[in-house]
N, C-alpha and C. Protein backbone atom coordinates (compact mmCIF):
# COMPACT_ATOMS: atom_id res chain seq x y z
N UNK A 1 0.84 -1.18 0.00
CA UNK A 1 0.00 0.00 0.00
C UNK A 1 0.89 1.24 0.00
N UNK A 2 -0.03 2.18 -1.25
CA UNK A 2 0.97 3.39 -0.58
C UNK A 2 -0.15 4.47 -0.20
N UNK A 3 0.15 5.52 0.23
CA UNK A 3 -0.35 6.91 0.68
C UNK A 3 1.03 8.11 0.30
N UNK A 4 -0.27 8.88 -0.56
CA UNK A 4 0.81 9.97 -1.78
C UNK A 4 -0.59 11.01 -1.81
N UNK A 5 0.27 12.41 -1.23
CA UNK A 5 -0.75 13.97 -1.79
C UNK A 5 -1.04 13.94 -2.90
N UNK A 6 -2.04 13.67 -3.20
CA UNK A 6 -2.55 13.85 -5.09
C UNK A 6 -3.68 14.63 -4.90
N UNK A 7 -3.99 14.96 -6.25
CA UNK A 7 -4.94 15.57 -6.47
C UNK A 7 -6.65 14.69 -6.67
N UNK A 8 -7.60 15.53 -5.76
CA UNK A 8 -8.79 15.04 -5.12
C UNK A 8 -9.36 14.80 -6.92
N UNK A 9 -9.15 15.46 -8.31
CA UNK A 9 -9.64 15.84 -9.17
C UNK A 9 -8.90 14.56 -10.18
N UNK A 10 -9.73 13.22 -10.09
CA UNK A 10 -8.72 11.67 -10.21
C UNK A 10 -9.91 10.95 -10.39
N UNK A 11 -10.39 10.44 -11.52
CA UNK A 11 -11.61 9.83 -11.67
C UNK A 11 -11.97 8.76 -10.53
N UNK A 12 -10.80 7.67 -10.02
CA UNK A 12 -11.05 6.76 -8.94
C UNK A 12 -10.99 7.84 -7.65
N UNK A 13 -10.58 8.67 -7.82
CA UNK A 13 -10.65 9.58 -5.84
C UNK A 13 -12.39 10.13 -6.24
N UNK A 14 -13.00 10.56 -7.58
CA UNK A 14 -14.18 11.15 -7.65
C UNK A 14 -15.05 10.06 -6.74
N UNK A 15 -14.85 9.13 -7.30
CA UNK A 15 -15.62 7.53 -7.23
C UNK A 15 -15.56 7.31 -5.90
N UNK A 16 -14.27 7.35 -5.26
CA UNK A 16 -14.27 7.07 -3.85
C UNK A 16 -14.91 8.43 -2.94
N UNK A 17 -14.74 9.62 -3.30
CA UNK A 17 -15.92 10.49 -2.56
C UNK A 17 -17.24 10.43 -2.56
N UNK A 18 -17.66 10.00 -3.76
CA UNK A 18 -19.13 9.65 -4.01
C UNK A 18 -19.92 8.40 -3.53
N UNK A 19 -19.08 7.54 -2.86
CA UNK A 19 -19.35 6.40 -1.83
C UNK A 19 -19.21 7.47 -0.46
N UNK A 20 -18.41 8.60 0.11
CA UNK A 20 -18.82 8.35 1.16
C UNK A 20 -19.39 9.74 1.19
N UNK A 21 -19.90 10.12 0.12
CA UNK A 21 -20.94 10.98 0.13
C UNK A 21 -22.39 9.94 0.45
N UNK A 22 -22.63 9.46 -0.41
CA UNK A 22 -24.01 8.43 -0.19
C UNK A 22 -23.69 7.79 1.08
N UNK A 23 -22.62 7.25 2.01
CA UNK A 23 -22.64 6.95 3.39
C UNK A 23 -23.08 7.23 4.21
N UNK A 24 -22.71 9.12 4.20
CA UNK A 24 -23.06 10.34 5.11
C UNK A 24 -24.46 10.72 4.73
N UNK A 25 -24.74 10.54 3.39
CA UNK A 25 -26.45 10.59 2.88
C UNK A 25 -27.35 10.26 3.76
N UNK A 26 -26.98 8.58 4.02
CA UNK A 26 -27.35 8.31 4.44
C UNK A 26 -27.98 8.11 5.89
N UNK A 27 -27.10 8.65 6.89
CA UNK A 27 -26.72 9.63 8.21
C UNK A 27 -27.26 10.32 8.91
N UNK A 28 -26.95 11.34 7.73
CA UNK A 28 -27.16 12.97 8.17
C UNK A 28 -28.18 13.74 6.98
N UNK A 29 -28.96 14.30 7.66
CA UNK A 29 -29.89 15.80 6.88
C UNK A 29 -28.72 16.35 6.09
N UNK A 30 -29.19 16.85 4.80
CA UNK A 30 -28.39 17.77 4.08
C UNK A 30 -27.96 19.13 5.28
N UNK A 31 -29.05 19.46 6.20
CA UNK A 31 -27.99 20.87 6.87
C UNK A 31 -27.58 20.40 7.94
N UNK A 32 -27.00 19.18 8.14
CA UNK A 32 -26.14 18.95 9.11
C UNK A 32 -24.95 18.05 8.69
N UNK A 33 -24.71 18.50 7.07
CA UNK A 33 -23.20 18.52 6.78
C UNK A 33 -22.57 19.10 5.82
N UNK A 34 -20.76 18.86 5.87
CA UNK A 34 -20.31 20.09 5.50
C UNK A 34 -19.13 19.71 5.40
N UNK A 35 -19.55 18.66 3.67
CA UNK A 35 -18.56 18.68 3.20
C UNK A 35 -18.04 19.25 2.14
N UNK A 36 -16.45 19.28 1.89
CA UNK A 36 -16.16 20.40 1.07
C UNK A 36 -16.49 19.43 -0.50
N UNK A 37 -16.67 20.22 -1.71
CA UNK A 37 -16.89 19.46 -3.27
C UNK A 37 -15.89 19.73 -3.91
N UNK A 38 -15.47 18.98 -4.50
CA UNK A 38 -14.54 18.87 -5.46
C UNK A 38 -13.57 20.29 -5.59
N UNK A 39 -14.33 21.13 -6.10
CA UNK A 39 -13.10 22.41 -6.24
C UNK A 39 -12.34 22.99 -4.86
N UNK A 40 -13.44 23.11 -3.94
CA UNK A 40 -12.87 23.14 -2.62
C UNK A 40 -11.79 22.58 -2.38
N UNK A 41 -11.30 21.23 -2.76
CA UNK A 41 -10.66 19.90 -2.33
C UNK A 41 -9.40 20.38 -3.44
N UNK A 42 -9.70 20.48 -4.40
CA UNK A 42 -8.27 20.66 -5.11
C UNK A 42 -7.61 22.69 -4.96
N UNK A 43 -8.02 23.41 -3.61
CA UNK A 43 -7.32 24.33 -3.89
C UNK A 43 -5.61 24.37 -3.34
N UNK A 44 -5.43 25.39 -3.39
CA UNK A 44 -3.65 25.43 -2.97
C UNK A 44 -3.51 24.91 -0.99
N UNK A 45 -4.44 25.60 -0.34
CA UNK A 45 -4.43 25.63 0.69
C UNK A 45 -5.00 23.91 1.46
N UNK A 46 -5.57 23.16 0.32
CA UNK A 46 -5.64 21.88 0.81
C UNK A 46 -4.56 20.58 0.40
N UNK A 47 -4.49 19.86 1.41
CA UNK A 47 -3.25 18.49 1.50
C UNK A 47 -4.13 17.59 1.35
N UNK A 48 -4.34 16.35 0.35
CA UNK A 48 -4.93 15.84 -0.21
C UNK A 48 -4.34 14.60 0.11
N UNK A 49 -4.50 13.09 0.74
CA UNK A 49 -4.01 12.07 0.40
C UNK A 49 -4.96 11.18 0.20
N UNK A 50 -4.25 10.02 -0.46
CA UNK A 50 -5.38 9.07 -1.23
C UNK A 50 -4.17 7.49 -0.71
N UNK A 51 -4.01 6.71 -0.48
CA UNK A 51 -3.99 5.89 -0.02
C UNK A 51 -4.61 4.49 -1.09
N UNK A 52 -3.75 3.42 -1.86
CA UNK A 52 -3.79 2.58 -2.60
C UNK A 52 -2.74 1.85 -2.67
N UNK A 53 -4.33 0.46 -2.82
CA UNK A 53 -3.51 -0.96 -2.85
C UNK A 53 -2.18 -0.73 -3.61
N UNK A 54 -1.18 -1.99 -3.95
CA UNK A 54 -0.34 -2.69 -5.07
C UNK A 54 -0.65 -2.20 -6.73
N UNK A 55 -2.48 -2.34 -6.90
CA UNK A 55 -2.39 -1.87 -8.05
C UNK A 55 -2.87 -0.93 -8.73
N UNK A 56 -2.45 0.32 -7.38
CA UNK A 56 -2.97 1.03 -7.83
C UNK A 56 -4.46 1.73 -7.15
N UNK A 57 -5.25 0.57 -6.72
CA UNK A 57 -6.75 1.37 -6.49
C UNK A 57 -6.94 1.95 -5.30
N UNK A 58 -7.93 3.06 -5.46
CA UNK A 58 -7.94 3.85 -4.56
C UNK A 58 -8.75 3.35 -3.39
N UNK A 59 -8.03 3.07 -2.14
CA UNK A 59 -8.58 2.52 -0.95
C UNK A 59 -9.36 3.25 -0.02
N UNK A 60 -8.49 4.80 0.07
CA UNK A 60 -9.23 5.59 1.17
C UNK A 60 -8.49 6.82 1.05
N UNK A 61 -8.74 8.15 1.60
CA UNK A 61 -8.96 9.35 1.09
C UNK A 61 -8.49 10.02 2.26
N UNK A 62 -8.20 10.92 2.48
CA UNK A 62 -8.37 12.37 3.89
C UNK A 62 -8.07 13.46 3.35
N UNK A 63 -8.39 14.34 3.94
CA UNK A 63 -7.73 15.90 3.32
C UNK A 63 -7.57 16.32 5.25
N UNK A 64 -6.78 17.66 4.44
CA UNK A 64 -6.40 18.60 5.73
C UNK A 64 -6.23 20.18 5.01
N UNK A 65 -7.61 20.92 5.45
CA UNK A 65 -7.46 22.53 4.97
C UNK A 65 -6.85 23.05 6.21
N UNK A 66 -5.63 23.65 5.51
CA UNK A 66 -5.04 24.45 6.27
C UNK A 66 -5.55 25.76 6.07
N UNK A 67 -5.93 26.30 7.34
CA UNK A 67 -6.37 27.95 7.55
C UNK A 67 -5.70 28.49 8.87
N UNK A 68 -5.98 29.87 8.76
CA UNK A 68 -4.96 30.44 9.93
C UNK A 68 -5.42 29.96 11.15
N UNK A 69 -4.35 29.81 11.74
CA UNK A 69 -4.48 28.71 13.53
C UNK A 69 -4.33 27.61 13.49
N UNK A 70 -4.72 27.00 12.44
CA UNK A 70 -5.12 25.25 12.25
C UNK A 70 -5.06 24.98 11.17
N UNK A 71 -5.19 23.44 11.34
CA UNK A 71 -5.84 22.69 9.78
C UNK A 71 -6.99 21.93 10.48
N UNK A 72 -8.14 21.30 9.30
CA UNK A 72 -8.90 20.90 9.95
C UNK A 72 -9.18 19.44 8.93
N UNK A 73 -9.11 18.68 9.27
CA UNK A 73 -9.71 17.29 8.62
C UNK A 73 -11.00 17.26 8.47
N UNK A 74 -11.24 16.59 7.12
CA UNK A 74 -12.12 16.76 5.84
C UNK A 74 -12.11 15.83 5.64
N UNK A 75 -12.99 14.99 4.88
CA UNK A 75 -13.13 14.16 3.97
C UNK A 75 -12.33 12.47 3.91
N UNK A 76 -11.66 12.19 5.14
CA UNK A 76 -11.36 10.92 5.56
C UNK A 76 -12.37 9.57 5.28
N UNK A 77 -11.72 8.95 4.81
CA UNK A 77 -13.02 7.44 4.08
C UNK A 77 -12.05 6.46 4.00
N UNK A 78 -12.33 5.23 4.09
CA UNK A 78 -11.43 4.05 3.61
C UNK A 78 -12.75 3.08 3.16
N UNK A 79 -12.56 2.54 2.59
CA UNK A 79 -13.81 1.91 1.68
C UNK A 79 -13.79 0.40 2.45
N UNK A 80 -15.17 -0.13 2.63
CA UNK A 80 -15.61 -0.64 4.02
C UNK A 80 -14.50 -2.18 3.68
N UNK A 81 -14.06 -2.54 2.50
CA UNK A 81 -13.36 -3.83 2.33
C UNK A 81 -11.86 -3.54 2.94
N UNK A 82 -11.45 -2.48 2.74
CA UNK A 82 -10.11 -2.09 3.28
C UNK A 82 -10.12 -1.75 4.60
N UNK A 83 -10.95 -1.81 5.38
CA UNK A 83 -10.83 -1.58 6.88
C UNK A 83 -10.31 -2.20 7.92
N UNK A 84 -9.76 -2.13 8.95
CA UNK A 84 -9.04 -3.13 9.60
C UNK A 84 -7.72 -3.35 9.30
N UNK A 85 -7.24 -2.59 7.67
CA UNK A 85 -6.02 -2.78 7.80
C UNK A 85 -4.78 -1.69 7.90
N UNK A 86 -5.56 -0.44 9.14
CA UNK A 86 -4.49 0.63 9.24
C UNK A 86 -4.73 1.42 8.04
N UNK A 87 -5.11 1.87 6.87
CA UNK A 87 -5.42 2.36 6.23
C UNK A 87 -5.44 3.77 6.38
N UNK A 88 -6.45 3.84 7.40
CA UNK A 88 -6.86 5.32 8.20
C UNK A 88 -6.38 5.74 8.79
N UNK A 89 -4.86 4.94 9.95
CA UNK A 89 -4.11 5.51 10.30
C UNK A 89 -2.85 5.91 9.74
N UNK A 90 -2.34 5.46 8.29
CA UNK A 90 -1.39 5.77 7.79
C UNK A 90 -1.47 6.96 6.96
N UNK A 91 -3.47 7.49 6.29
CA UNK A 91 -3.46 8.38 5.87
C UNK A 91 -3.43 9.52 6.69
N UNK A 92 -3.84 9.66 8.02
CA UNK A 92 -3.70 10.54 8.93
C UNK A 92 -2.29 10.67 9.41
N UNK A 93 -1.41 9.75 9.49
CA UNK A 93 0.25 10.05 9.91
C UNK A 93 0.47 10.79 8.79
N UNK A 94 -0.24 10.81 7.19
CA UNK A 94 0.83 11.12 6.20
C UNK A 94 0.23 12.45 6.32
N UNK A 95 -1.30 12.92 6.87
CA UNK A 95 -1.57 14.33 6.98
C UNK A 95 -0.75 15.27 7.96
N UNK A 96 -0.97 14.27 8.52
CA UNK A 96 -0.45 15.17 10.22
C UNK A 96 1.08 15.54 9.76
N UNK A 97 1.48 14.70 9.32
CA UNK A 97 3.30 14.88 9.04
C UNK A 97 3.47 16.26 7.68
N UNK A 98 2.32 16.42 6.95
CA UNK A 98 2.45 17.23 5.78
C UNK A 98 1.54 18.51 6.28
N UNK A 99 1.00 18.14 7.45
CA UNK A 99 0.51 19.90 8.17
C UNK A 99 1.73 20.55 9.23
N UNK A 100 2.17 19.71 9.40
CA UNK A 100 3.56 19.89 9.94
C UNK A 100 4.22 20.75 9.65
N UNK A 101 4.86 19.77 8.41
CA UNK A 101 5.86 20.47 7.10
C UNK A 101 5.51 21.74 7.38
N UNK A 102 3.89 22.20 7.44
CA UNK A 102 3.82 23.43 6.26
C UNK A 102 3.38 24.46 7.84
N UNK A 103 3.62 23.96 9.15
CA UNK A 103 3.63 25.02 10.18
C UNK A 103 2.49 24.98 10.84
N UNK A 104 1.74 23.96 10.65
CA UNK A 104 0.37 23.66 11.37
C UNK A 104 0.79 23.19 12.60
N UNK A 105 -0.27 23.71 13.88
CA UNK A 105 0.46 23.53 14.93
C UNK A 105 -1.21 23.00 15.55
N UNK A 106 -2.02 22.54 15.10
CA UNK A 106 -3.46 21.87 15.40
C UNK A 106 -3.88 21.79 14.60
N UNK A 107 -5.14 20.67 14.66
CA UNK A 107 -6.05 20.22 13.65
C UNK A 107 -7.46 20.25 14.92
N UNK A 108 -8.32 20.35 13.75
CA UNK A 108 -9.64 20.08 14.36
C UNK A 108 -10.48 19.34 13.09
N UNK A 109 -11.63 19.13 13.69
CA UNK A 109 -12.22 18.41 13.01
C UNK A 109 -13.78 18.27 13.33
N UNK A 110 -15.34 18.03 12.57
CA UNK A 110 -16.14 18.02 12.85
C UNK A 110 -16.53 16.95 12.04
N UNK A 111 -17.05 16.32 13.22
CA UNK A 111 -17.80 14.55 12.74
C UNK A 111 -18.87 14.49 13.15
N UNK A 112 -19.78 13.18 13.57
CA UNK A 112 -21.06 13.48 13.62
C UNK A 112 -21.17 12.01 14.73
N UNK A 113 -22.28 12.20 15.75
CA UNK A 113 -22.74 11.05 16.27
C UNK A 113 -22.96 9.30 15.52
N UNK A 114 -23.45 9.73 14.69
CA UNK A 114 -23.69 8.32 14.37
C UNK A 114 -22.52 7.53 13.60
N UNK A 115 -21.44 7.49 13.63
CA UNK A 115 -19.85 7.51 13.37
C UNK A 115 -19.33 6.95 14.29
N UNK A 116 -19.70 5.95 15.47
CA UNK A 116 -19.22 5.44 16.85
C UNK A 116 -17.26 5.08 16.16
N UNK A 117 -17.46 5.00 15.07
CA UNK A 117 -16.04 3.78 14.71
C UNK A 117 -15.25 5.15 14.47
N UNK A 118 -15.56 5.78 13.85
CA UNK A 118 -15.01 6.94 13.19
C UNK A 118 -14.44 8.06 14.41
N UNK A 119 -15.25 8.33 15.58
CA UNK A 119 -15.27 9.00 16.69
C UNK A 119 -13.91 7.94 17.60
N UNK A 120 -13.95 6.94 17.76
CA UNK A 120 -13.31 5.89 18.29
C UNK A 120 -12.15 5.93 17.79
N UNK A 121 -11.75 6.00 16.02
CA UNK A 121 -10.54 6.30 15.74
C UNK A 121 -9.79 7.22 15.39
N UNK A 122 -10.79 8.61 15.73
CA UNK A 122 -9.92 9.92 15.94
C UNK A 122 -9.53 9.86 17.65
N UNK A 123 -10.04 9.21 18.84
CA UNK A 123 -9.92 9.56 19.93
C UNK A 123 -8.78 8.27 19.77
N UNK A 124 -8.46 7.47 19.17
CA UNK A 124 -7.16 6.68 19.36
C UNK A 124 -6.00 7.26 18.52
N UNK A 125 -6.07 8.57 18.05
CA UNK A 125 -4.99 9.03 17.32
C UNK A 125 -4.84 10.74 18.06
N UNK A 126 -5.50 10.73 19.30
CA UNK A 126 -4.93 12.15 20.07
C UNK A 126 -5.69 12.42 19.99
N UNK A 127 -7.29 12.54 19.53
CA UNK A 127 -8.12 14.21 19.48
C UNK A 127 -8.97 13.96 20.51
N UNK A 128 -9.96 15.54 21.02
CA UNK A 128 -10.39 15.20 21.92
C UNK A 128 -11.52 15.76 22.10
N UNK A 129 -12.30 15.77 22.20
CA UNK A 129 -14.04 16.73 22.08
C UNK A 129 -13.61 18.29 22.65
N UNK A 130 -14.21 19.03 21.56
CA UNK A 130 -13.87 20.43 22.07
C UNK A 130 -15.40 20.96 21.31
N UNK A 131 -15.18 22.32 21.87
CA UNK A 131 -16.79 23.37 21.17
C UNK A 131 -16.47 23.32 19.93
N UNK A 132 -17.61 23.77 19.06
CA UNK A 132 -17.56 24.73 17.46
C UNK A 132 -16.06 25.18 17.96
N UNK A 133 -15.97 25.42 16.60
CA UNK A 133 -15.01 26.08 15.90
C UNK A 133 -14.68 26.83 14.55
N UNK A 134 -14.60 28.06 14.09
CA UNK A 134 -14.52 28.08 12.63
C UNK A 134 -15.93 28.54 12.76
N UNK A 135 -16.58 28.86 11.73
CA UNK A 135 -17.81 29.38 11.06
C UNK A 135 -19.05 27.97 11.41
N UNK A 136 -18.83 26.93 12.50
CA UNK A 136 -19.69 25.80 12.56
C UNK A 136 -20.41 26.15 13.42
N UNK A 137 -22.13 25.90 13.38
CA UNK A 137 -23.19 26.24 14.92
C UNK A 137 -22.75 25.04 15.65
N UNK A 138 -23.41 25.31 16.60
CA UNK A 138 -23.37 24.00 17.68
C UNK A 138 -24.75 23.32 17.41
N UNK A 139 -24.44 22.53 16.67
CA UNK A 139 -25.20 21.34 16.67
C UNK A 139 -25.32 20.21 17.15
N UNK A 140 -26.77 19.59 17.21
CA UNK A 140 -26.49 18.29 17.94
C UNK A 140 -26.25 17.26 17.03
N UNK A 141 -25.95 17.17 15.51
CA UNK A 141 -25.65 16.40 15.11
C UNK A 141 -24.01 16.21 14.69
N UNK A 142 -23.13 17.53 15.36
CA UNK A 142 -21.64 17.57 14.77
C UNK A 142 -21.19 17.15 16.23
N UNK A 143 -20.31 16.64 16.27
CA UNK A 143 -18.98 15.91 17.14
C UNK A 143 -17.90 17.03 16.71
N UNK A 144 -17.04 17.71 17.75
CA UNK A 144 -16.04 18.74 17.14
C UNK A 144 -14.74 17.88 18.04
N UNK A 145 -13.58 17.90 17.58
CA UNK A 145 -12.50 17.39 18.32
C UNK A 145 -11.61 18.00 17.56
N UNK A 146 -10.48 18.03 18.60
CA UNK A 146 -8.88 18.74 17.85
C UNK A 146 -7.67 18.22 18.73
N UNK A 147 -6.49 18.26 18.10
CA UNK A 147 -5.41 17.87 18.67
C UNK A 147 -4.33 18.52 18.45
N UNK A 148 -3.50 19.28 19.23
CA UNK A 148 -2.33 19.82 19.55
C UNK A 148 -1.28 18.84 18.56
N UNK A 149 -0.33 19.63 17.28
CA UNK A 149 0.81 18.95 16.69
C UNK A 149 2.39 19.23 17.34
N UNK A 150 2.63 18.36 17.40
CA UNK A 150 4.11 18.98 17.36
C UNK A 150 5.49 19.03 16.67
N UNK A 151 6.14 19.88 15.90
CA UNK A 151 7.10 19.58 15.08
C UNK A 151 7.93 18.64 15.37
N UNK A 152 8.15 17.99 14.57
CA UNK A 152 8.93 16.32 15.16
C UNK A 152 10.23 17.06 15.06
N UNK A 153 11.33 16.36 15.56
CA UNK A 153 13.00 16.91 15.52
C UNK A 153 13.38 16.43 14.02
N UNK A 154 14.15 17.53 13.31
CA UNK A 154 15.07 17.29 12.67
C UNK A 154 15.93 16.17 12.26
N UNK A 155 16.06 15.18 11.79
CA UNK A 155 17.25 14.22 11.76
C UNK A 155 18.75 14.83 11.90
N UNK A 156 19.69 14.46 13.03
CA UNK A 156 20.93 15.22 12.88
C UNK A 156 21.63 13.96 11.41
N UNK A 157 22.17 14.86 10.42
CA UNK A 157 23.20 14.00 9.94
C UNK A 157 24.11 13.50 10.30
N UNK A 158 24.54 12.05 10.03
CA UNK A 158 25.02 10.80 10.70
C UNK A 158 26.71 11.22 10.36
């Protein structure tokens, strides 16, 4: 498997948003979500990873918009056959490590109750229930969590 920043604008990444668009369809009321579409997803200010098998196919997805203060996770999916195998945590190491890079010093994030697995594996990767944030009401159908980054050290040359 690999996990590589590409661009969200990839006929198999379309395909794989549009599964977990109909997921969340299924979920949530149209005004109790808020996800970003396609152009959103490919601007400068978003980190895009996509995550695929050996040959290629696209397994699972995350983004991270970076805005001033933070970045905030978006659009995380691993497609229900690929689950179980770390997937979701290697695309989130490869975010967290590339919000880094670029001076991000937190992430937040807004998820939703009915997500028990999803809620379960942001709280096993650091985050932690906090208020709105950003332009979001307080709703009872959003879950808000965020987690403190920290610049990893330098490698000294050997």
């Amino acid at each position: 498997m690999t996990i590589a920043l590409e661009s969200a604008n990839q006929p198999d990444v379309v395909a794989l948003i549009a599964e977990l668009d109909a997921y969340q369809d299924a979920l949530y009321p149209a005004e109790a979500r808020y996800a970003l579409d396609l152009d959103a997803l490919c601007q400068p200010n978003v980190l895009f990873a996509v995550a695929r098998d050996g040959q290629g196919t696209a397994l699972g997805c995350g983004a991270v918009v970076l805005r001033p203060g933070h970045g905030e996770v978006k659009r995380m999916f691993v497609r229900p056959a690929a689950r179980g195998r770390g997937v979701a945590r290697q695309i989130m190491q490869t975010l967290e490590q590339a919000a880094v890079d670029r001076g991000c010093r937190q992430l937040m994030l807004e998820s939703g109750p009915y997500q028990p697995e999803a809620l379960a594996f942001y709280a096993s990767e650091g985050f932690g229930r906090c208020g709105p944030f950003g332009d979001y009401p307080d709703h009872p159908l959003s879950v808000f969590m965020g987690k403190a980054l920290q610049a990893r050290p330098a490698m000294s040359p050997p």
